[in-house]
PDB file of N, CA and C in Angstrom:
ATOM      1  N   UNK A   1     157.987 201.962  99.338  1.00  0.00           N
ATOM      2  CA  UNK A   1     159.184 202.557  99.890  1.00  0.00           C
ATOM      3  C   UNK A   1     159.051 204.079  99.762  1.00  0.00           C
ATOM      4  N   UNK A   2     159.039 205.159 100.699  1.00  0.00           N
ATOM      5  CA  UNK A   2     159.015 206.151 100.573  1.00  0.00           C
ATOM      6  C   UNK A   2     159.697 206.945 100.389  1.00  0.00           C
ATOM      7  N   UNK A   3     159.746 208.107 100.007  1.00  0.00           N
ATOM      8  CA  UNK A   3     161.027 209.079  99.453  1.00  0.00           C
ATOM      9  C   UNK A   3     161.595 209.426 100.571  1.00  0.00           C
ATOM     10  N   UNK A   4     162.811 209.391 100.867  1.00  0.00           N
ATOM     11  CA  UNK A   4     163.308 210.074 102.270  1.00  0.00           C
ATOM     12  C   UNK A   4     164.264 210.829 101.759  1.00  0.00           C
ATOM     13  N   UNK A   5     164.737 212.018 102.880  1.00  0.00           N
ATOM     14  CA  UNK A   5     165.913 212.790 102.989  1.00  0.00           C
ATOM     15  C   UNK A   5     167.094 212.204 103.248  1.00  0.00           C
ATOM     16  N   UNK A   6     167.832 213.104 103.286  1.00  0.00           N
ATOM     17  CA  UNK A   6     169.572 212.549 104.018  1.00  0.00           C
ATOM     18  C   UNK A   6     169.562 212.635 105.516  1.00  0.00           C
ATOM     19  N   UNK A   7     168.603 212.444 106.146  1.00  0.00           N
ATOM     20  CA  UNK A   7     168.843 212.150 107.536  1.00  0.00           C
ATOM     21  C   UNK A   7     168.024 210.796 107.679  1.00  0.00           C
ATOM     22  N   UNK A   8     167.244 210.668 106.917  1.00  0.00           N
ATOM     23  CA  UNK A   8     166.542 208.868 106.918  1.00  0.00           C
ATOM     24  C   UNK A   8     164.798 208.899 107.012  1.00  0.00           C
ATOM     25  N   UNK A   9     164.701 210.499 107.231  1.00  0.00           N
ATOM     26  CA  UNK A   9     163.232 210.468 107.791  1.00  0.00           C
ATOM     27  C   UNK A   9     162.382 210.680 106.580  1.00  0.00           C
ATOM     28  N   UNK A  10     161.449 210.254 106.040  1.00  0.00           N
ATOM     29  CA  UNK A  10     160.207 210.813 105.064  1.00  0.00           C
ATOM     30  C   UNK A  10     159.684 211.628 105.046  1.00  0.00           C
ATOM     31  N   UNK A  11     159.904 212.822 103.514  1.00  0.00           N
ATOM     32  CA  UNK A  11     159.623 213.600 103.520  1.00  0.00           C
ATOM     33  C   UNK A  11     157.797 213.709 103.498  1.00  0.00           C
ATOM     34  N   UNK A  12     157.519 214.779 104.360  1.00  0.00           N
ATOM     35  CA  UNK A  12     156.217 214.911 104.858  1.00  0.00           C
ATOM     36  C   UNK A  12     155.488 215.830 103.766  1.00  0.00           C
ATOM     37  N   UNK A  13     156.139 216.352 102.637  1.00  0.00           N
ATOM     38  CA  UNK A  13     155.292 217.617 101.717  1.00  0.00           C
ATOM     39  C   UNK A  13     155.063 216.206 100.329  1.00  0.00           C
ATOM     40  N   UNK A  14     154.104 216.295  99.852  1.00  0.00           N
ATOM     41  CA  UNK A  14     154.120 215.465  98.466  1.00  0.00           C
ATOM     42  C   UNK A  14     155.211 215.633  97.339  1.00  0.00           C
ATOM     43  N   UNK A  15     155.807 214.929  97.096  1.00  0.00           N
ATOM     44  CA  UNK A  15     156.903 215.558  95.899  1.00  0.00           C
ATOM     45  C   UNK A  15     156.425 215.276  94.946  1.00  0.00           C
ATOM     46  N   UNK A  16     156.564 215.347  93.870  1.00  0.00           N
ATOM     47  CA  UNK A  16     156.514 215.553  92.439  1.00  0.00           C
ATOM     48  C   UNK A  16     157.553 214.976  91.193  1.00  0.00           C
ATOM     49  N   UNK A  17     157.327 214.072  90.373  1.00  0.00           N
ATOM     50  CA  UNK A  17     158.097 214.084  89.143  1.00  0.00           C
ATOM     51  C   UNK A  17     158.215 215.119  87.588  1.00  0.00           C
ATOM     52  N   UNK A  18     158.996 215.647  87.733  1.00  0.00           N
ATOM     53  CA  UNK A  18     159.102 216.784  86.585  1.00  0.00           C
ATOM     54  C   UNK A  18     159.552 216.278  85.698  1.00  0.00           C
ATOM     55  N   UNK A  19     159.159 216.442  84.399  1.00  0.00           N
ATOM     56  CA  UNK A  19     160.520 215.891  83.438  1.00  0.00           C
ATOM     57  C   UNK A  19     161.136 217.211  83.116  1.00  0.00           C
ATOM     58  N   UNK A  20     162.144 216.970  82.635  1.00  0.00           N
ATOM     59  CA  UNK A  20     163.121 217.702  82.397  1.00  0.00           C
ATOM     60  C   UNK A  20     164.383 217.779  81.221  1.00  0.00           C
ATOM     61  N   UNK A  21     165.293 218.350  80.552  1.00  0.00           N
ATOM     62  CA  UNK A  21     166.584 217.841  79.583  1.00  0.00           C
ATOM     63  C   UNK A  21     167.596 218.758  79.879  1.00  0.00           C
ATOM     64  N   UNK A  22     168.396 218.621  79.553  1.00  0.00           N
ATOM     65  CA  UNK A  22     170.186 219.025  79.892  1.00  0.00           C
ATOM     66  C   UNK A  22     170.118 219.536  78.751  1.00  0.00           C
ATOM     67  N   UNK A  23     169.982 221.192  78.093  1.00  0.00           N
ATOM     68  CA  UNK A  23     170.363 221.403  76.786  1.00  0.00           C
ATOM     69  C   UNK A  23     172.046 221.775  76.497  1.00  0.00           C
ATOM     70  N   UNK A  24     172.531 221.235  77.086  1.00  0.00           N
ATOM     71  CA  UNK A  24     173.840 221.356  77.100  1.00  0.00           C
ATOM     72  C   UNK A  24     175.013 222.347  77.952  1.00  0.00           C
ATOM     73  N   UNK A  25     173.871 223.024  79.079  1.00  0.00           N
ATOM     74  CA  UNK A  25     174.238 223.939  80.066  1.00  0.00           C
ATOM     75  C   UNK A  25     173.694 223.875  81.130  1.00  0.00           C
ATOM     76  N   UNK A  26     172.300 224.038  80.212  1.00  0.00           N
ATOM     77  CA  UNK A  26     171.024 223.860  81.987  1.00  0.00           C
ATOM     78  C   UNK A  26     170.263 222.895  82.097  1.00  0.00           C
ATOM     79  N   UNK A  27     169.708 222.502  83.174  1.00  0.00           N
ATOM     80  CA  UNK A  27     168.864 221.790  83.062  1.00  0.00           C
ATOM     81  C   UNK A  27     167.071 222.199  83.277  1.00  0.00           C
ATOM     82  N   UNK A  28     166.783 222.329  81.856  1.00  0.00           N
ATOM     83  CA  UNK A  28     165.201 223.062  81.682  1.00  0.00           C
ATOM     84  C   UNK A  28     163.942 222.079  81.864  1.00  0.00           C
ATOM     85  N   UNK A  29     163.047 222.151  82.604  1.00  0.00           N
ATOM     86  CA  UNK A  29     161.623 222.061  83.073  1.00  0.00           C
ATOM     87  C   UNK A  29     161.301 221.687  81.660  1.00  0.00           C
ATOM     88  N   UNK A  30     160.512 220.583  81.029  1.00  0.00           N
ATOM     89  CA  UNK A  30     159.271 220.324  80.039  1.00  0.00           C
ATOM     90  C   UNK A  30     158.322 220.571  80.280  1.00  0.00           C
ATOM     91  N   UNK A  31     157.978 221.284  81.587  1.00  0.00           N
ATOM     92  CA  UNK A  31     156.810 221.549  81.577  1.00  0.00           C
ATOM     93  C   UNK A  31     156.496 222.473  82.972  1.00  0.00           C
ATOM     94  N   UNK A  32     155.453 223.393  83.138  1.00  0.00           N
ATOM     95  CA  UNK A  32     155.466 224.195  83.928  1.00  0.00           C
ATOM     96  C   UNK A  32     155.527 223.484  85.464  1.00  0.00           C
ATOM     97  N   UNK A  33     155.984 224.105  85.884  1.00  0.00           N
ATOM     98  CA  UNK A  33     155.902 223.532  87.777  1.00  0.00           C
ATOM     99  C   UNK A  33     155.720 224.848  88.722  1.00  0.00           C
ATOM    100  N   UNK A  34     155.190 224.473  89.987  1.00  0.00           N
ATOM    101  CA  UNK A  34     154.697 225.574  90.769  1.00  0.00           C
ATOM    102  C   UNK A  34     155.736 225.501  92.297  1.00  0.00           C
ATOM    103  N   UNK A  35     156.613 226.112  91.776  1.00  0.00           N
ATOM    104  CA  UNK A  35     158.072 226.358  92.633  1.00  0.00           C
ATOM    105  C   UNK A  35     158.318 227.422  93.139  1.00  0.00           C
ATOM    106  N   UNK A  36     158.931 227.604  94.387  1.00  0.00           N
ATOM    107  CA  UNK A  36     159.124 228.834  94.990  1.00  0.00           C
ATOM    108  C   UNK A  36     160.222 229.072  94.452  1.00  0.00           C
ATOM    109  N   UNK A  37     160.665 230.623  94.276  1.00  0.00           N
ATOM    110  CA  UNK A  37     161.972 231.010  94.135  1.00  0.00           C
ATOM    111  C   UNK A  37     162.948 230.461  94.646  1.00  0.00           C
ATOM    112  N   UNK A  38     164.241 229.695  94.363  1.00  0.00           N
ATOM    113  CA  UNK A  38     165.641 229.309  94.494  1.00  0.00           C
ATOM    114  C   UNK A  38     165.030 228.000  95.318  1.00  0.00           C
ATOM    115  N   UNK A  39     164.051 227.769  94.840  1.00  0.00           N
ATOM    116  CA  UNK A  39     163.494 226.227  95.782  1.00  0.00           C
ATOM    117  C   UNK A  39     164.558 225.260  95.816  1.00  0.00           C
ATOM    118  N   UNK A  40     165.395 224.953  96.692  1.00  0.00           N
ATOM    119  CA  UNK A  40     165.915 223.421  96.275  1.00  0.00           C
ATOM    120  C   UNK A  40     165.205 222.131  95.994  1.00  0.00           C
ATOM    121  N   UNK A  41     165.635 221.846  95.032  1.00  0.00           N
ATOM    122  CA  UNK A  41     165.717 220.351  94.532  1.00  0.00           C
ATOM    123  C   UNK A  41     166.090 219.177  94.426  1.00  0.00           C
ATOM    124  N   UNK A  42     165.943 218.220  94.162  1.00  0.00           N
ATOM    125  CA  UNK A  42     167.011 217.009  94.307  1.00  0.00           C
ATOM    126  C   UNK A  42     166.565 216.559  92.203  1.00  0.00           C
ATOM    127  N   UNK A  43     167.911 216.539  91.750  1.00  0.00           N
ATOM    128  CA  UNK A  43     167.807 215.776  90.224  1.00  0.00           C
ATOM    129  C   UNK A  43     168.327 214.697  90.172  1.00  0.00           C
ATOM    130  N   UNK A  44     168.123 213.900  89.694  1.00  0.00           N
ATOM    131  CA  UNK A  44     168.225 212.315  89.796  1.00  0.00           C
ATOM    132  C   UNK A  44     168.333 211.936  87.866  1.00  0.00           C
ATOM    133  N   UNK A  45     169.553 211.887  87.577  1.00  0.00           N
ATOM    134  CA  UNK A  45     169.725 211.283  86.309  1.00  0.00           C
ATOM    135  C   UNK A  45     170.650 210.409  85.682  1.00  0.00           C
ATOM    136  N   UNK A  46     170.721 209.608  84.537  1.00  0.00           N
ATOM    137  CA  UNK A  46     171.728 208.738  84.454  1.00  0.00           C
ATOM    138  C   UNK A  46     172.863 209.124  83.841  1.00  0.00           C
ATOM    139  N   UNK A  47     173.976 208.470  84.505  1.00  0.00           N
ATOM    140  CA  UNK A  47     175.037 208.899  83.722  1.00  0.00           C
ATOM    141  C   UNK A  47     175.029 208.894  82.336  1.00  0.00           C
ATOM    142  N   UNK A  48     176.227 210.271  81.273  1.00  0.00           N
ATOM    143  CA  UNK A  48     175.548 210.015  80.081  1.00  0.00           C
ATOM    144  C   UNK A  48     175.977 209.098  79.359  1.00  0.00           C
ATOM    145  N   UNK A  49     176.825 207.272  79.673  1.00  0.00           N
ATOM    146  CA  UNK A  49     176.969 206.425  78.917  1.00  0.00           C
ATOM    147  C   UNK A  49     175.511 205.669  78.895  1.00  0.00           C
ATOM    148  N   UNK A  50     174.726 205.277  79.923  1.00  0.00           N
ATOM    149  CA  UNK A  50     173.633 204.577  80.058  1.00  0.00           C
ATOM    150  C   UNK A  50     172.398 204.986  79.399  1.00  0.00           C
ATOM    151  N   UNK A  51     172.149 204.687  77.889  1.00  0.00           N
ATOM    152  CA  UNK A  51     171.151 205.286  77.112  1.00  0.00           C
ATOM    153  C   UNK A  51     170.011 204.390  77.035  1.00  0.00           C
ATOM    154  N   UNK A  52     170.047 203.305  77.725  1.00  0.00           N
ATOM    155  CA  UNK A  52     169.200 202.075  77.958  1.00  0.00           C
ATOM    156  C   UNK A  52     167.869 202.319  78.704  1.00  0.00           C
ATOM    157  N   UNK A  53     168.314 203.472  79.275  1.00  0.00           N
ATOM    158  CA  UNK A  53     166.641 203.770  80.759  1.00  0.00           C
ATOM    159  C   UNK A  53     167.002 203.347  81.614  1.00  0.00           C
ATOM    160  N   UNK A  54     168.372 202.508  82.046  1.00  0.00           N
ATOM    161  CA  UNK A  54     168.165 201.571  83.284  1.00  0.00           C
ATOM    162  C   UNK A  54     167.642 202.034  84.181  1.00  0.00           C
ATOM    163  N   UNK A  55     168.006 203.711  84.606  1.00  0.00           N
ATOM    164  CA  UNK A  55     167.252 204.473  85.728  1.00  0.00           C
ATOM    165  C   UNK A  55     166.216 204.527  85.551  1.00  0.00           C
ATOM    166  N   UNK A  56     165.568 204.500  85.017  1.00  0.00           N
ATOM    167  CA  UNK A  56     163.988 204.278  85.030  1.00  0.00           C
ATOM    168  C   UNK A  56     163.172 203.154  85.088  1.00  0.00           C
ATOM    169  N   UNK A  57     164.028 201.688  84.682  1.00  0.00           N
ATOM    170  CA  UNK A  57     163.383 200.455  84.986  1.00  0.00           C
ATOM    171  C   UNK A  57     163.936 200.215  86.483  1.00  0.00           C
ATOM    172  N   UNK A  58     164.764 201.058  87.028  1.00  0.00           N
ATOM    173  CA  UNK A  58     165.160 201.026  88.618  1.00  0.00           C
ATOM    174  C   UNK A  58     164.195 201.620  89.409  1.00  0.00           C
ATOM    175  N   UNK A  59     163.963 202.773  89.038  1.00  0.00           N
ATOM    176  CA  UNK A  59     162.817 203.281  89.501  1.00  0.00           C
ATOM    177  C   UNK A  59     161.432 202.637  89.536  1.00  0.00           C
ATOM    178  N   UNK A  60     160.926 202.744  88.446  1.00  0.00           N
ATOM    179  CA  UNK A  60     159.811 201.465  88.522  1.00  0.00           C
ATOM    180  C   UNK A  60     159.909 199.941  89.154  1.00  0.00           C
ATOM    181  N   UNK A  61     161.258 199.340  89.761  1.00  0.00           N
ATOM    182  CA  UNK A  61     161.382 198.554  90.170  1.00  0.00           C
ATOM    183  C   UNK A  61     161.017 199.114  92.021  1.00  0.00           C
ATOM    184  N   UNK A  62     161.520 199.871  92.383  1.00  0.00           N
ATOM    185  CA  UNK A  62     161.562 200.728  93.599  1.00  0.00           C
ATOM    186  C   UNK A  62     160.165 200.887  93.655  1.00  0.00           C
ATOM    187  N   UNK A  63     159.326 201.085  93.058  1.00  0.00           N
ATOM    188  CA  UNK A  63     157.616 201.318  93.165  1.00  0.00           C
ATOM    189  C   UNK A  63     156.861 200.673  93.466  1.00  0.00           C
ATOM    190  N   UNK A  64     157.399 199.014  93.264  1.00  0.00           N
ATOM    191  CA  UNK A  64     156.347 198.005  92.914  1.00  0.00           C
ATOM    192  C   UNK A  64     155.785 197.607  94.528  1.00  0.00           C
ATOM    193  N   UNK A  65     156.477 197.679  95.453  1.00  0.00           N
ATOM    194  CA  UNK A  65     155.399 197.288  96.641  1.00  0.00           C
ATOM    195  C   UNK A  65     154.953 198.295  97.227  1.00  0.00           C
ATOM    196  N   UNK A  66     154.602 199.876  96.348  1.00  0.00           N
ATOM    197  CA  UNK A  66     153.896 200.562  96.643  1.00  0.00           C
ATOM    198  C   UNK A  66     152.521 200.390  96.211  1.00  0.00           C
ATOM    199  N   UNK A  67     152.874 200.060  94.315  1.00  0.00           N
ATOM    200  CA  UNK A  67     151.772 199.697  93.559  1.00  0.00           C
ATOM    201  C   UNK A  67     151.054 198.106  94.101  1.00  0.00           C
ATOM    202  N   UNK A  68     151.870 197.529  94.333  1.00  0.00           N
ATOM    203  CA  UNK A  68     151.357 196.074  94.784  1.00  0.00           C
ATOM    204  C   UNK A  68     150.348 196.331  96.373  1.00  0.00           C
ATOM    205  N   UNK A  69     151.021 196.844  96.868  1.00  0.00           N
ATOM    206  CA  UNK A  69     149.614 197.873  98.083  1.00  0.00           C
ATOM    207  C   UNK A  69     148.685 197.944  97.977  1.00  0.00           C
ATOM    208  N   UNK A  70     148.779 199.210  96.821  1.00  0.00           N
ATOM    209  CA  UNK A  70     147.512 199.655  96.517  1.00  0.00           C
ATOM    210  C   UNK A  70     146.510 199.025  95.657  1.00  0.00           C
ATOM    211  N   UNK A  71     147.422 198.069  94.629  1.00  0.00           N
ATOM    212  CA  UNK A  71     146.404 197.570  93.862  1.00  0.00           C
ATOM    213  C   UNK A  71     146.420 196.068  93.974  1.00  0.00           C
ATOM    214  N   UNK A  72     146.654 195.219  94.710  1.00  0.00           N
ATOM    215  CA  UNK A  72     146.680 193.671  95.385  1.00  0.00           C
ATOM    216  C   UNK A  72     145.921 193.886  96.324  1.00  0.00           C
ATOM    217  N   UNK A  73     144.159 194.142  96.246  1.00  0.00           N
ATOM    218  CA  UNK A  73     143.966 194.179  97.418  1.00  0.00           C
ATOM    219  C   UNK A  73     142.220 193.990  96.938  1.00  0.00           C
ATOM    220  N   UNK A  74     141.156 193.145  97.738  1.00  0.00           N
ATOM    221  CA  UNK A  74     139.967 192.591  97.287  1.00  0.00           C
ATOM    222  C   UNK A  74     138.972 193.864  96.697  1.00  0.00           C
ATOM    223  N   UNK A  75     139.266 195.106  97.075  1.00  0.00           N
ATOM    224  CA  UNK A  75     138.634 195.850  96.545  1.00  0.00           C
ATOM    225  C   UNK A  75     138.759 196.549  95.060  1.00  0.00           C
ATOM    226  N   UNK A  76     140.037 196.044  94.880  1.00  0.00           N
ATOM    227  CA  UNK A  76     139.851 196.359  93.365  1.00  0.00           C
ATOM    228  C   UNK A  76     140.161 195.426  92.926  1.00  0.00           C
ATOM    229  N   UNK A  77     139.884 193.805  93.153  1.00  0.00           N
ATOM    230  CA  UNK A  77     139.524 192.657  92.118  1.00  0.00           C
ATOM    231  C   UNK A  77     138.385 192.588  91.161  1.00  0.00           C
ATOM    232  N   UNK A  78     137.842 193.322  90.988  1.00  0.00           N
ATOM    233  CA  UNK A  78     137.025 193.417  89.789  1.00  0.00           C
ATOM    234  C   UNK A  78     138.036 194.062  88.506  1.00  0.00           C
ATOM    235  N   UNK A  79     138.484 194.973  88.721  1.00  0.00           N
ATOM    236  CA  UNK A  79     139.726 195.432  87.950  1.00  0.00           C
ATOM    237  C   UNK A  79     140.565 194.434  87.212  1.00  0.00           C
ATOM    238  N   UNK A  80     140.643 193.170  87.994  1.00  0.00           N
ATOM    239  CA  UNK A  80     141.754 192.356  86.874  1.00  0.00           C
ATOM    240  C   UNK A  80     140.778 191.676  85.873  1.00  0.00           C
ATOM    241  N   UNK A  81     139.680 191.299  86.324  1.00  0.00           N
ATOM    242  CA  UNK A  81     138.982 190.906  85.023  1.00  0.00           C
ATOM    243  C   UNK A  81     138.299 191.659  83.601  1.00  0.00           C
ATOM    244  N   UNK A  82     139.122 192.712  83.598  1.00  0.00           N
ATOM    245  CA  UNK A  82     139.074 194.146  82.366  1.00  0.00           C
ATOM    246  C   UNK A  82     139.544 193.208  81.167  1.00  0.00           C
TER     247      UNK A  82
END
C-alpha cells in the first residue's frame, strides 16, 4: 500500500521515517535528517492515552503486502531455510 497525499495520488519523492519525541513543547528529530528549510511534513502519532504501540503494530500491519511482495517470491526461497 503506498503512501499517498490528500488528493489520493502517490507520493512520487521517497519519504522517510524519522524518529522523533514531544519534549513537552516541540517536537525534536533523534536524529539528523536532510530537510529543506520550513519543509512541510506530515507527523503521525498516538494519542497520549495509548502507551501500548498500537500505532505501530498498525503500521506494521499496513506493510505486510508490501513485505509479502517482496519477500514471497522464488527468488529469495533460499532465505527461509536460514
Amino acid at each position: 500500500m503506498p503512501l499517498e497525499n490528500k488528493t489520493g495520488k502517490s507520493y512520487a519523492a521517497p519519504v522517510r521515517t524519522l524518529n522523533a519525541h514531544f519534549d513537552g513543547k516541540f517536537i525534536v528529530l533523534d536524529e539528523p535528517a536532510r530537510l529543506k528549510p520550513n519543509a512541510k511534513i506530515k507527523v503521525i502519532a498516538p494519542d497520549a492515552d495509548e502507551a501500548d504501540g498500537g500505532l505501530a503494530g498498525d503500521f506494521a500491519r499496513l506493510s505486510e503486502p508490501a513485505f509479502r511482495a517482496i519477500w514471497d517470491n522464488h527468488l529469495e526461497a533460499d532465505y527461509d531455510h536460514l
